[in-house]
Protein backbone atom coordinates (compact mmCIF):
# COMPACT_ATOMS: atom_id res chain seq x y z
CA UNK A 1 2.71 -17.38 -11.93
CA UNK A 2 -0.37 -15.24 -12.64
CA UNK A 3 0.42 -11.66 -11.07
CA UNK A 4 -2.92 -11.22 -10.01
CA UNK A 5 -2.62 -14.61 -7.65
CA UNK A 6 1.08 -12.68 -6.78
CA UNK A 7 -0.59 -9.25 -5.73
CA UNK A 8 -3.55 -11.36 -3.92
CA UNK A 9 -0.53 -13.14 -1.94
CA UNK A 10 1.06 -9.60 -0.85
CA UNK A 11 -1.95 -8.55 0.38
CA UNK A 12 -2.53 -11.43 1.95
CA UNK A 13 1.07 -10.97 4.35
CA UNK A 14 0.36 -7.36 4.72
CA UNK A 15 -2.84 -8.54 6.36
CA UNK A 16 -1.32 -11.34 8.24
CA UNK A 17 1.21 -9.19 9.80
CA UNK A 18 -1.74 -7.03 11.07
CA UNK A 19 -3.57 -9.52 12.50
CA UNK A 20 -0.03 -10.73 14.13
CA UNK A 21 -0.19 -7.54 16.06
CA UNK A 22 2.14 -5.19 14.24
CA UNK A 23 1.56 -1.99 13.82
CA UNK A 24 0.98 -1.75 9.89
CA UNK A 25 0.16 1.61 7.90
CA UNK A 26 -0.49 2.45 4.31
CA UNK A 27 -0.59 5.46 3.07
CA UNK A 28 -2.64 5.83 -0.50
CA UNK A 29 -3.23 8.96 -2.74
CA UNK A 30 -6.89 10.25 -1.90
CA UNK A 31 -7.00 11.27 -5.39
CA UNK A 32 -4.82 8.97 -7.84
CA UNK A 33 -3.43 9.61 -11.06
CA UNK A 34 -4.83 6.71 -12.32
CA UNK A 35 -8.61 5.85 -11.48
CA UNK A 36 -7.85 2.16 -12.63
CA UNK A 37 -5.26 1.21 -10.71
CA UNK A 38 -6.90 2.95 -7.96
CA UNK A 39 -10.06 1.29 -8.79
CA UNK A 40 -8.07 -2.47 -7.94
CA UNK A 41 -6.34 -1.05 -5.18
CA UNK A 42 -9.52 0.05 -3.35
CA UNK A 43 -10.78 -3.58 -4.05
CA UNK A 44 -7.87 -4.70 -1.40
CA UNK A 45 -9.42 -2.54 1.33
CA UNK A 46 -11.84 -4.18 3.02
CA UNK A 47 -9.49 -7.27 3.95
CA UNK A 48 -6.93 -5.03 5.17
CA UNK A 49 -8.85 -2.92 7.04
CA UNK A 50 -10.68 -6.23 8.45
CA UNK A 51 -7.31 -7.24 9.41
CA UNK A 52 -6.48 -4.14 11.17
CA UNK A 53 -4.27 -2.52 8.82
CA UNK A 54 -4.80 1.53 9.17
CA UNK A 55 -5.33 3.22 5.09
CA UNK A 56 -4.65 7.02 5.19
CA UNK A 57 -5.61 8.25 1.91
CA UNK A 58 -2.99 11.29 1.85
CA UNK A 59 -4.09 14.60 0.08
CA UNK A 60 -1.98 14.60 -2.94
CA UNK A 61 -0.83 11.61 -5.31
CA UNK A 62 2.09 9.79 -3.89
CA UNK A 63 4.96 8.49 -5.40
CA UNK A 64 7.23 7.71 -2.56
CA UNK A 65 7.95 4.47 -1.86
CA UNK A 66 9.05 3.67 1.74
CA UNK A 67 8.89 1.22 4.80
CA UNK A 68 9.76 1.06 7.90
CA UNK A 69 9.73 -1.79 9.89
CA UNK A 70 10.60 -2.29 13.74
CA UNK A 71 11.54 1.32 14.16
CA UNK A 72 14.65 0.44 12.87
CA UNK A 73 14.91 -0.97 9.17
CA UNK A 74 13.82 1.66 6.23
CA UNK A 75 13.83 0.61 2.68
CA UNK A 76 13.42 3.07 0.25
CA UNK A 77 13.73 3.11 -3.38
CA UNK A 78 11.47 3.15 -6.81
CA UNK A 79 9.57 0.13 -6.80
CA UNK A 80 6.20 -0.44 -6.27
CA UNK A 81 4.95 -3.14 -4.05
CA UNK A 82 2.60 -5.27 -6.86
CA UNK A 83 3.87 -8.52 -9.11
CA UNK A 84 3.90 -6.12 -12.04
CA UNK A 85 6.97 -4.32 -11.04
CA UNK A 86 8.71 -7.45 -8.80
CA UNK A 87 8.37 -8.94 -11.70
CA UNK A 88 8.60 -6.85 -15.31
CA UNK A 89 10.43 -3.29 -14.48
CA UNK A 90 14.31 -2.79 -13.50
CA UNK A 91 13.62 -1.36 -10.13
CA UNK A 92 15.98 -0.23 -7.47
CA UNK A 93 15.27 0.10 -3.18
CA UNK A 94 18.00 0.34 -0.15
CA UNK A 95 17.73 -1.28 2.61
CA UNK A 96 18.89 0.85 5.46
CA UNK A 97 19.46 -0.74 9.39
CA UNK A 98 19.55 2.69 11.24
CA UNK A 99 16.95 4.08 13.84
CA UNK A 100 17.90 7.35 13.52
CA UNK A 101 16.79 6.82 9.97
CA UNK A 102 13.72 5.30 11.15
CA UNK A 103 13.02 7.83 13.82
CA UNK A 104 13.52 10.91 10.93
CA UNK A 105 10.91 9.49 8.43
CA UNK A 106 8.47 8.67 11.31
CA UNK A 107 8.95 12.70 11.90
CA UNK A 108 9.88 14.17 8.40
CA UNK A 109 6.85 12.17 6.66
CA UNK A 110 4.51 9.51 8.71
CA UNK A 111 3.26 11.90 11.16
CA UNK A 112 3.10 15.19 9.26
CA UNK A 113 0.93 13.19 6.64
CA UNK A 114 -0.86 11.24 9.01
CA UNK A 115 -2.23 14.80 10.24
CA UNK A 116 -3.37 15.61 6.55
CA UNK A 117 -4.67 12.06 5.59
CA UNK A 118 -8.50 10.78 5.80
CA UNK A 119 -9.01 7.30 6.98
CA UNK A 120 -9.38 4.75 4.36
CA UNK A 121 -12.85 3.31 3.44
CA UNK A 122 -13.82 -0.27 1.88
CA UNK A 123 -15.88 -0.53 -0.88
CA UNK A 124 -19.66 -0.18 -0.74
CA UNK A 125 -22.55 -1.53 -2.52
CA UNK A 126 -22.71 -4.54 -4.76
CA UNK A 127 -21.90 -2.51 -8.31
CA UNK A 128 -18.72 -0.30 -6.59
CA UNK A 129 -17.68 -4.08 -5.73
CA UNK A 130 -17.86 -5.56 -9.08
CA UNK A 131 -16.19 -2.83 -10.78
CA UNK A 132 -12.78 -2.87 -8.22
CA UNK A 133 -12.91 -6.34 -8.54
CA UNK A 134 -12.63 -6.51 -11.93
CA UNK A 135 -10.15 -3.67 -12.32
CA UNK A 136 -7.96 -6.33 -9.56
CA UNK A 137 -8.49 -9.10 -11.78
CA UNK A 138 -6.50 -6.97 -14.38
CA UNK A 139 -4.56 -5.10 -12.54
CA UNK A 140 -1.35 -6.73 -13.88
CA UNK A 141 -2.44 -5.44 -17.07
CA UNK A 142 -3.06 -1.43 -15.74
């Protein structure tokens, strides 16, 4: 399967879950390490924001990778949600069923960087467009 198509899908369910009514959050780097992959990640915003997904572009690049859903299940681990590394890299996350856990990153991380964080923008103007959409097209390749 095309990884491009794969990424499009897992935006897609991040977006429907929005719309569903649950509470979804992404933190991004405000500043990342790699302007292409940044570039095709940006591309993504305007359907997720559309959908009511909150963006908080955090200060400083980000490398955690962390989610917590229902205030109760946290996985945690090195992978990075895109086909690239579902797909190509040796990755490794826990799954952990504990509020406690929950409750501790929603107060050791979410809301301390939530403090910090801008909100997330879409794209504007026909040329910033074009050039995230064609660093998404690639993206697989980044």
């Amino acid at each position: 399967m095309n990884p491009y198509v794969t990424d499009r899908r897992m935006i897609g369910r991040i977006a429907d879950a929005a719309r569903r009514g649950a509470k979804v959050r992404l933190f991004v780097p405000a500043e990342a390490n790699n302007w292409a992959c940044a570039a095709a990640q940006h591309h993504h915003h305007r359907a997720l924001l559309d959908a009511g997904v909150r963006i908080l572009e955090y200060p400083t690049m980000l490398h955690a990778k962390a989610f917590v859903r229902d205030n109760e299940d946290v996985l945690a681990g090195t992978c990075n949600l895109e086909a690239w590394s579902l797909r190509r890299f040796f990755e490794l996350d826990v799954l952990v069923r504990s509020r406690a856990l929950a409750t501790q990153f929603e107060e050791g991380f979410s809301t301390p960087a939530e403090v910090v964080s801008t909100p997330g923008r879409p794209v504007v103007g026909p040329r910033e467009r074009l050039r995230t959409q064609a660093f998404a097209i690639i993206s697989p390749l980044l």
